[in-house]
Protein backbone atom coordinates (compact mmCIF):
# COMPACT_ATOMS: atom_id res chain seq x y z
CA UNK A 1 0.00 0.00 0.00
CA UNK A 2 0.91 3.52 -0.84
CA UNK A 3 0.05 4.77 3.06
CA UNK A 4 0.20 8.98 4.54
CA UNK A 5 0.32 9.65 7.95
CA UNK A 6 -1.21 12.85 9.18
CA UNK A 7 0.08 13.88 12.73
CA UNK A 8 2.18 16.07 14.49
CA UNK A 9 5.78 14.84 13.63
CA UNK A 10 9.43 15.77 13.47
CA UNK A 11 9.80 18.92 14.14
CA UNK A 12 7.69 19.45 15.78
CA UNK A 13 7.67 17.83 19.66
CA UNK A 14 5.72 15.53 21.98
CA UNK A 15 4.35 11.89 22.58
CA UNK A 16 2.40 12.43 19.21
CA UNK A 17 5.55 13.44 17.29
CA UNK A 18 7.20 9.61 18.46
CA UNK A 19 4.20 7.51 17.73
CA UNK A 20 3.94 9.33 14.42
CA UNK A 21 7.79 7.87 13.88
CA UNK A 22 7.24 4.48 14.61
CA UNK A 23 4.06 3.57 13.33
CA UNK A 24 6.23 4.97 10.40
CA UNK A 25 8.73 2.70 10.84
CA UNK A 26 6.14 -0.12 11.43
CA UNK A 27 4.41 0.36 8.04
CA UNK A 28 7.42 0.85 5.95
CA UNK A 29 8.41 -2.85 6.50
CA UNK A 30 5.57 -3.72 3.74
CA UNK A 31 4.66 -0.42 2.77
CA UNK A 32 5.53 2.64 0.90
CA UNK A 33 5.24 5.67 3.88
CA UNK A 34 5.07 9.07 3.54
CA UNK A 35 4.25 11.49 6.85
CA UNK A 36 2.86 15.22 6.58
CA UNK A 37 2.41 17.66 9.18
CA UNK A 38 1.97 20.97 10.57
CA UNK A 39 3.77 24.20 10.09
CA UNK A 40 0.99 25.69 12.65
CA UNK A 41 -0.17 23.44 15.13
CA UNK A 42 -1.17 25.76 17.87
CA UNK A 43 -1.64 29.15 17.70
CA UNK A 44 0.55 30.85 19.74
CA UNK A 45 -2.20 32.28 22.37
CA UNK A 46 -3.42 28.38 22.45
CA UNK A 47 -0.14 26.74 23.40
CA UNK A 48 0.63 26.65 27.19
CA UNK A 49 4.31 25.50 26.57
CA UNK A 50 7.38 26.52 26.16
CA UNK A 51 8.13 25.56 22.71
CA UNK A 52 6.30 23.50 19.75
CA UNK A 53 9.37 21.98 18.52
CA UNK A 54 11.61 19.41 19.08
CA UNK A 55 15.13 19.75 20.29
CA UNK A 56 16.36 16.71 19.90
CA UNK A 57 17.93 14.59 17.19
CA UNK A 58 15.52 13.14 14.42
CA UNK A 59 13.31 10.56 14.80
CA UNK A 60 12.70 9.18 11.86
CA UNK A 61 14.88 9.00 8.70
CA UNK A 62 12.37 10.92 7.02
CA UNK A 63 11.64 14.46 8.36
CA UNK A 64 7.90 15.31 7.27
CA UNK A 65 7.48 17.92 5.48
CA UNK A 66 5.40 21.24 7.43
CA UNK A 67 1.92 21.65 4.77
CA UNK A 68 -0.89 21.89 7.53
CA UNK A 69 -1.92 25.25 8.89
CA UNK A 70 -4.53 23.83 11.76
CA UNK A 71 -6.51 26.94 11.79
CA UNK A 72 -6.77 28.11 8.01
CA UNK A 73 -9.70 26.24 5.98
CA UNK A 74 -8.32 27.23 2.76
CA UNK A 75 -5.16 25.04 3.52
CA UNK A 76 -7.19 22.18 4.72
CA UNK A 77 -8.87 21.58 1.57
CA UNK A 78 -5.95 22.43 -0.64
CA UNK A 79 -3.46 20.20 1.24
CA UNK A 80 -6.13 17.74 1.01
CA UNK A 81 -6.45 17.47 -2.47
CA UNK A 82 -2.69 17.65 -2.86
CA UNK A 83 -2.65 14.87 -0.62
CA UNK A 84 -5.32 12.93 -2.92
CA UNK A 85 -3.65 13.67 -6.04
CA UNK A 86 -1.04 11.75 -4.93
CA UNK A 87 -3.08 8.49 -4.90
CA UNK A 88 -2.88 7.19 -1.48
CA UNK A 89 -4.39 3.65 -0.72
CA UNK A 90 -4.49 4.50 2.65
CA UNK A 91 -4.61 7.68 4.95
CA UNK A 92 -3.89 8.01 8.31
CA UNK A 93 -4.91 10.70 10.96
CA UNK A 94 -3.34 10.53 14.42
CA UNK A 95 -6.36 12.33 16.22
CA UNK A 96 -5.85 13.33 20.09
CA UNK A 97 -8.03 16.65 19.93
CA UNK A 98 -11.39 18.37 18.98
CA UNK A 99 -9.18 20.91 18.21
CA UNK A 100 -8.14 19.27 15.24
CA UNK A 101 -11.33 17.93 14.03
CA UNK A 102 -12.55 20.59 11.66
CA UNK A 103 -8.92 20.38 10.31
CA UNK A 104 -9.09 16.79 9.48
CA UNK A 105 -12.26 15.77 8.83
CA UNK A 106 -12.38 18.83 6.03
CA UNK A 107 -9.41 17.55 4.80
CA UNK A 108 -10.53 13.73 5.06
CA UNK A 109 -13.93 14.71 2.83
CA UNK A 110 -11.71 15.94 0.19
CA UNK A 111 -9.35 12.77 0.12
CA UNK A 112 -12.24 10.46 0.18
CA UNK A 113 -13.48 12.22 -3.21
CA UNK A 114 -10.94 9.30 -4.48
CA UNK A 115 -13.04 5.88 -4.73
CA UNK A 116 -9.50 4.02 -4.16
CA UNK A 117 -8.38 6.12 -0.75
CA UNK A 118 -9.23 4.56 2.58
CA UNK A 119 -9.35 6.57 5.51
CA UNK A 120 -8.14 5.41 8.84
CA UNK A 121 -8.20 7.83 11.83
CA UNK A 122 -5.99 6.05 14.57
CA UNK A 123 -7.93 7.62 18.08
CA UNK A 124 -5.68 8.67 20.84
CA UNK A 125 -8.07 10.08 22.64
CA UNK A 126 -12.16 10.86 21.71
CA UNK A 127 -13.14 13.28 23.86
CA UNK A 128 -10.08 15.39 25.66
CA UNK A 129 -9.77 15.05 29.91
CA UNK A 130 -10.39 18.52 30.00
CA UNK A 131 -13.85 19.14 27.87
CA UNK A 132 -14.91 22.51 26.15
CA UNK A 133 -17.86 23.54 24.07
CA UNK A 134 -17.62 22.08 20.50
CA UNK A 135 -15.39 19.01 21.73
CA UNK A 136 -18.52 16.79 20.74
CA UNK A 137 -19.24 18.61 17.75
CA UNK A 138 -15.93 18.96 16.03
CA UNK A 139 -15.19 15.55 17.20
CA UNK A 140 -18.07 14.22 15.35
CA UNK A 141 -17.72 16.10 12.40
CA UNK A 142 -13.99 14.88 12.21
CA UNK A 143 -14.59 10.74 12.73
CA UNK A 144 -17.89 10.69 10.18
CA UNK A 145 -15.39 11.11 7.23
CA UNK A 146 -13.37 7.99 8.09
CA UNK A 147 -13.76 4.18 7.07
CA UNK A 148 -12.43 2.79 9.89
CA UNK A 149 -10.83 3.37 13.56
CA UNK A 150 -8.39 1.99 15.73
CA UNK A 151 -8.64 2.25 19.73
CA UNK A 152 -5.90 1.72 22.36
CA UNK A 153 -8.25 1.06 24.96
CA UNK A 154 -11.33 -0.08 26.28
CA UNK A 155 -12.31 4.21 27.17
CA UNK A 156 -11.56 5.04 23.71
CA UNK A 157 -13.65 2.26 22.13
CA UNK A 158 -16.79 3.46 23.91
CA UNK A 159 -16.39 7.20 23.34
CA UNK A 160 -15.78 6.39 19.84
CA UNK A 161 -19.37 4.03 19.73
CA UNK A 162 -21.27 6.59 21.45
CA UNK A 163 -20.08 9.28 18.62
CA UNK A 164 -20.25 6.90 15.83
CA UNK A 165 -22.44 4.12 15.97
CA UNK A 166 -21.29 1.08 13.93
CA UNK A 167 -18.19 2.21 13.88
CA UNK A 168 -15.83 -0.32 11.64
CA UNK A 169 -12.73 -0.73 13.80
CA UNK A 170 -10.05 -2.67 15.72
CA UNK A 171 -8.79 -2.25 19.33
CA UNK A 172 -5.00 -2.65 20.07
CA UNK A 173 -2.98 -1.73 22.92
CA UNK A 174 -1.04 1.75 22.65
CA UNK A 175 2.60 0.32 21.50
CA UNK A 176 6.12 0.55 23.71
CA UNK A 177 7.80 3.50 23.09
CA UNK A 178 11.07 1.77 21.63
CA UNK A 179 12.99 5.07 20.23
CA UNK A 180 14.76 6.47 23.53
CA UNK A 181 17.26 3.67 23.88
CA UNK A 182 17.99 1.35 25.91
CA UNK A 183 18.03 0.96 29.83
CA UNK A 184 21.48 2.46 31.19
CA UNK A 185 22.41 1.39 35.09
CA UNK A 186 20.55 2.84 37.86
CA UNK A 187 23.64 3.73 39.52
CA UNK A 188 25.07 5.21 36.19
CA UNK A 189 21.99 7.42 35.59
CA UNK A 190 21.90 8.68 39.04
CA UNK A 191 24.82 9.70 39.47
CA UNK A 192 24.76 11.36 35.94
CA UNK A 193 21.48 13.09 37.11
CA UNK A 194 23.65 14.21 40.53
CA UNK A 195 20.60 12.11 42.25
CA UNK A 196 22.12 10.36 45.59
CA UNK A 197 18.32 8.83 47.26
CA UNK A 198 18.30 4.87 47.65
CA UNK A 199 14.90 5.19 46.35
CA UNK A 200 13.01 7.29 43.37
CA UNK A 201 9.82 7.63 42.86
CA UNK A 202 9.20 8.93 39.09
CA UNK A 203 6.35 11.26 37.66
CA UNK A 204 7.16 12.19 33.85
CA UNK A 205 5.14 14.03 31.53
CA UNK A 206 3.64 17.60 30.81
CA UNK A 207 1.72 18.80 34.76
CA UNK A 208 -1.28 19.44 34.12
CA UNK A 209 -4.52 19.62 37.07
CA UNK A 210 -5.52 16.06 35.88
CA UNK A 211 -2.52 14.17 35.83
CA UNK A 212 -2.84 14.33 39.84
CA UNK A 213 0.66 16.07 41.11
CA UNK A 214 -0.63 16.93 43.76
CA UNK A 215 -2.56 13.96 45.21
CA UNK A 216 1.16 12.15 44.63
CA UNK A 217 2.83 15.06 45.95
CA UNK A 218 0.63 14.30 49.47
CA UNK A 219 0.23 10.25 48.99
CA UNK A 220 4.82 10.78 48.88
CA UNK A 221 4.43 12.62 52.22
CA UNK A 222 2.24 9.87 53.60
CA UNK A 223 4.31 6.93 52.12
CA UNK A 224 7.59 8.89 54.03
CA UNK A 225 6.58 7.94 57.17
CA UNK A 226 6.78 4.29 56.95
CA UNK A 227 9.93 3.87 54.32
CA UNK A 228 11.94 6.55 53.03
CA UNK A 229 11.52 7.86 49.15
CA UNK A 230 12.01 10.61 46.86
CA UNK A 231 10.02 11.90 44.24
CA UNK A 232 11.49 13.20 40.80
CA UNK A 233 9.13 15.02 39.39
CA UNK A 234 10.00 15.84 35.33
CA UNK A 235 8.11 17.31 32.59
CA UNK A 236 7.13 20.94 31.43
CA UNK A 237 4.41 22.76 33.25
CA UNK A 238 1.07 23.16 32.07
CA UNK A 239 -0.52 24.67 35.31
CA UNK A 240 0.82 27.18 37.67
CA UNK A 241 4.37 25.36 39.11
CA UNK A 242 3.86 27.72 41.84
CA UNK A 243 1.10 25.67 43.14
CA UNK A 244 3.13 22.44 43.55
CA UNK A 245 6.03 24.03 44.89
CA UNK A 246 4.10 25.37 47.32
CA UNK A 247 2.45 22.24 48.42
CA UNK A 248 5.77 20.65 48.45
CA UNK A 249 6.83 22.88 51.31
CA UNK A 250 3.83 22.80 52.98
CA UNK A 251 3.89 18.86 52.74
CA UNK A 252 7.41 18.92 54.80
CA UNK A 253 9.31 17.39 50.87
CA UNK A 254 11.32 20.21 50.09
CA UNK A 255 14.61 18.05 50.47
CA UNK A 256 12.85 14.71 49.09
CA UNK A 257 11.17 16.14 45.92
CA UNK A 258 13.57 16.91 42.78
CA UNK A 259 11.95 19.02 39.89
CA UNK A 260 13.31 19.09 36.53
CA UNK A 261 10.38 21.75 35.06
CA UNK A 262 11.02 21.37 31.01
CA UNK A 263 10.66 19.39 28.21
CA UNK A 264 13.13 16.81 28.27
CA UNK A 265 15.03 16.24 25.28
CA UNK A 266 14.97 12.57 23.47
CA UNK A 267 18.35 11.84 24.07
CA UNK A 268 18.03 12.41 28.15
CA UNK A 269 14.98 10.32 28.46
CA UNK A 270 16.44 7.22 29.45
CA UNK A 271 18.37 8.68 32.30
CA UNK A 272 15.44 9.32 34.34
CA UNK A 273 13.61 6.54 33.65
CA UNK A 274 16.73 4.17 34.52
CA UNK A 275 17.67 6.32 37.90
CA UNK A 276 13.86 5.65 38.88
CA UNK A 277 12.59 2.08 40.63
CA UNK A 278 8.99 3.01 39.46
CA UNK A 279 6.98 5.24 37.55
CA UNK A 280 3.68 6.84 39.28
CA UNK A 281 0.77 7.76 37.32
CA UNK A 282 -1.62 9.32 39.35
CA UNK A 283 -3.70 10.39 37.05
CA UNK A 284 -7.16 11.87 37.87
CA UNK A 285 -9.03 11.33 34.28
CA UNK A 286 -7.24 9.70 31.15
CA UNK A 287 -8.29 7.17 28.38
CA UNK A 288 -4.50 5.99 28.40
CA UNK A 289 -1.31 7.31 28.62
CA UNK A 290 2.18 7.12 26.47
CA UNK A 291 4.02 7.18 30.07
CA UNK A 292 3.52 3.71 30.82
CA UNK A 293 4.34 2.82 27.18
CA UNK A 294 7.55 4.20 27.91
CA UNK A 295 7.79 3.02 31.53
CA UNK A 296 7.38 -0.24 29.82
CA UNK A 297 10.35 0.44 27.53
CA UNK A 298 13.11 0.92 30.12
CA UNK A 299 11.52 -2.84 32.20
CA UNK A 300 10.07 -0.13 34.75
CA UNK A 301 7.26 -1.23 37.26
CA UNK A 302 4.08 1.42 37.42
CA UNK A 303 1.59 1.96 39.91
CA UNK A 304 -1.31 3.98 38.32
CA UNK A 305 -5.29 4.99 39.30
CA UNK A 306 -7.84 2.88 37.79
CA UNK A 307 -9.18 5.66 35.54
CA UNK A 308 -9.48 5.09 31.53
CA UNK A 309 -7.36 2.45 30.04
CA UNK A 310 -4.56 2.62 32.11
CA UNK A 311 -5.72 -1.08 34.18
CA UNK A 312 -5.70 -2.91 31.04
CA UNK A 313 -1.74 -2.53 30.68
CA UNK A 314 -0.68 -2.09 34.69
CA UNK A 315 -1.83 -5.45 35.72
CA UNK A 316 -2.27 -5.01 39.58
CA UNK A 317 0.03 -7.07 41.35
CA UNK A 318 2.27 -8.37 38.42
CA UNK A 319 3.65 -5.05 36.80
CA UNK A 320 2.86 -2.40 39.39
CA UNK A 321 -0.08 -1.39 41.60
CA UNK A 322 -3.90 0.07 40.76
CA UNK A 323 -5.37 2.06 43.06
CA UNK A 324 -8.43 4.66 43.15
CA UNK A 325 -8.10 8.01 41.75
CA UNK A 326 -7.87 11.01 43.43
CA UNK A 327 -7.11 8.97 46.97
CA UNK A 328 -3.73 10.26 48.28
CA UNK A 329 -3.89 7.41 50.96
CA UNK A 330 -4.64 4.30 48.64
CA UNK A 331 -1.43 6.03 46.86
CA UNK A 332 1.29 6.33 49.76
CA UNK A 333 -0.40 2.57 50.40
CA UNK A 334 0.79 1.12 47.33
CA UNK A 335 4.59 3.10 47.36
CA UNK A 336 5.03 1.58 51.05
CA UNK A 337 4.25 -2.08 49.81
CA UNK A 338 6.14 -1.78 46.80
CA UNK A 339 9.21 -0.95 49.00
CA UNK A 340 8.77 -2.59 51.94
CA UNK A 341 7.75 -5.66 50.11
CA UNK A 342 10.20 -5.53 47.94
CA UNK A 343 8.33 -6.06 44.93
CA UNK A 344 10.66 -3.99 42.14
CA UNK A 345 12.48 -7.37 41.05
CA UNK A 346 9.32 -9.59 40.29
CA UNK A 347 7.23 -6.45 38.67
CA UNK A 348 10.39 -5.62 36.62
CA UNK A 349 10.54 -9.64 35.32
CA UNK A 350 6.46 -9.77 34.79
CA UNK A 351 7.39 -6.27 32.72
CA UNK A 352 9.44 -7.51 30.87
CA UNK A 353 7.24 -10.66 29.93
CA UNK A 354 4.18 -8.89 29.37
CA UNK A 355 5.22 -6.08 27.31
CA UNK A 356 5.76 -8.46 24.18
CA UNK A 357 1.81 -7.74 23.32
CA UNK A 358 2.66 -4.15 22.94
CA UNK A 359 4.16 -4.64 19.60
CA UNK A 360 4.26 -1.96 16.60
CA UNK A 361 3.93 -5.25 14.29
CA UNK A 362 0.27 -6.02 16.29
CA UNK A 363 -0.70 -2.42 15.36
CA UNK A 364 0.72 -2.50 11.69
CA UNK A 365 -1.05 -5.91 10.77
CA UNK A 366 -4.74 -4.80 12.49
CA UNK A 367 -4.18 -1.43 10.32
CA UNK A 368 -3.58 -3.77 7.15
CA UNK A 369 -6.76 -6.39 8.42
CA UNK A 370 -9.00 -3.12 8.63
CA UNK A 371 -7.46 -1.65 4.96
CA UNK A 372 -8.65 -5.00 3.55
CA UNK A 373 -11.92 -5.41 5.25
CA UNK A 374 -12.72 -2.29 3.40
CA UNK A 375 -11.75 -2.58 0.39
CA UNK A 376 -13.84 -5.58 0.18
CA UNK A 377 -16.81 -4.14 1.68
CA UNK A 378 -16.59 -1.87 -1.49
CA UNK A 379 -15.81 -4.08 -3.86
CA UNK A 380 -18.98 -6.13 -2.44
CA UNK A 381 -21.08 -2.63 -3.02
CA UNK A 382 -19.56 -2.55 -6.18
């Protein structure tokens, strides 16, 4: 198949940009590739970070070229009938936003004017953690143009039934994150990190109110008094990093919590993720989340709430922990019987075992199932 991905993508940054790149690299073992992608994502006034592109080295071998503007209608029907005339058997959107759903379903209506072009839209998310007017609509509007759907979780698959009924589509686990190397020695990455705790406690990711900081942040200071811990807390800041810092102080962590407040750079992800013994995910709301993916990656152990998808890949009491969301208590539970049972060794083996079914190949050959089912479905119309 002649296949285009539409996503964010080297240059530009983000968990988005790196599945972009591997599913990539997944299809181009059978498949002719080609990935497009945004010279605006965000408007500036939109974009709470620091930055929208990446600083690290290149991803994939092919840098995408920068043809979307995600607020200018006029591009989104001319790039999609450039994209069209190119004769794509298949078309991909990575969708994670309402924000981007008049964008691409415009532009999916005018590739679909082709009777040979399939359209896939791979869902991320449905509906965002943090809903606004239109998220339904423009949603909606987006996922009626496509053929077919694949879900990463059980969240996603109902979101995208309620929207679409009789939705065509497969569900497969969100993939490892296999493009930040390998895992370096704990002592080696602490030391190169200038961390000197026994143990570390990791949070990674943008901060943002429902990711849960806080209720770690408080479950940490609970955990404390029973075995000692420190939290690393690493991402860019989303929400007011005043607010955290605060807490910290109030909490009695200000010498046991380490914050590293920016985008980290490709090349430095494996250090912290090899200093840690576990990654938390204390998420309030989520359908899944690319941390454990990458968690998963370095043979790290996660304990995470039981909120969207993120039970069906921390299996509770073989890879890491689920507890309740939003329960600070259940939390600082789980950290003190991960330590004080000493579970790191047995999660990290069962890790290791388990993430096999997370496979780029599992995704690839459910994407090439679902390109066939339709073309037969037409060809049965026909």
């Amino acid at each position: 198949m002649y296949c285009i991905i539409v996503s964010a993508a080297y240059p530009l940054r983000g968990g988005i940009a790196h599945y972009s790149a591997l599913l990539a690299r997944a299809l181009r073992v059978h498949h002719r590739v080609e990935t497009v992608t945004f010279k605006r994502q965000y408007p500036s006034l939109l974009f709470p970070g620091s930055s929208q592109r990446e600083t690290g080295p290149v991803l994939d071998e092919t840098p995408a070229p920068q043809l979307i503007d995600s607020i200018n209608p006029v591009n989104w029907i001319r790039v999609g009938d450039s994209l069209r005339r190119r004769g794509p058997d298949l078309v991909i959107f990575n969708y994670w936003l309402p924000f981007f759903g008049p964008c691409f379903g415009t532009m999916a209506s005018r590739l679909k004017r082709s009777p040979s072009t399939r359209v896939l839209f791979l869902l991320h998310n449905v509906l965002p953690h943090e809903v606004r007017p239109f998220d339904r609509a423009f949603t909606r509007y987006a996922l009626r143009r496509a053929d077919m759907f694949i879900v990463q979780s059980e969240a996603v698959r109902r979101d995208l039934l309620d929207l679409i009924p009789g939705a065509r589509y497969r569900t497969v686990p969100h993939p490892v994150y296999s493009l930040f190397g390998g895992t370096l020695p704990r002592e080696e990455a602490r030391a190169r990190l200038g961390l000197s705790a026994q143990r570390i406690v990791l949070f990674f990711g943008y901060v943002r109110r429902y990711k849960g900081l806080d209720v770690l942040l408080e479950a940490v200071a609970r955990a404390r008094q029973e075995v000692e811990m420190d939290l690393l807390v690493v991402g860019e800041f989303y929400d007011e990093q005043s607010r955290y810092r605060k807490l910290v102080e109030q909490l009695g962590l200000s010498g046991n919590v380490t914050i590293v407040p920016s985008y980290v750079p490709n090349e430095q992800v494996a250090l912290y993720f090899s200093a840690a013994d576990l990654v938390v995910l204390p998420y309030l709301s989520a359908t899944q989340s690319g941390i454990a993916q990458i968690a998963y990656n370095f043979d790290r152990p996660v304990i995470a709430t039981d909120v969207g998808g993120l039970a069906e890949v921390v299996q509770h009491g073989r890879t890491g922990f689920v507890v309740p969301p939003a329960d600070a208590e259940a939390l600082g539970r789980a950290l003190v019987q991960f330590y004080a049972e000493q579970r790191g060794e047995e999660f990290t083996q069962h890790v290791k075992e388990d993430k096999t079914a997370y496979s780029w190949e599992r995704l690839r050959l459910a994407i090439e199932e679902l390109a066939e089912e339709v073309s037969r479905a037409r060809g049965d119309q026909s």
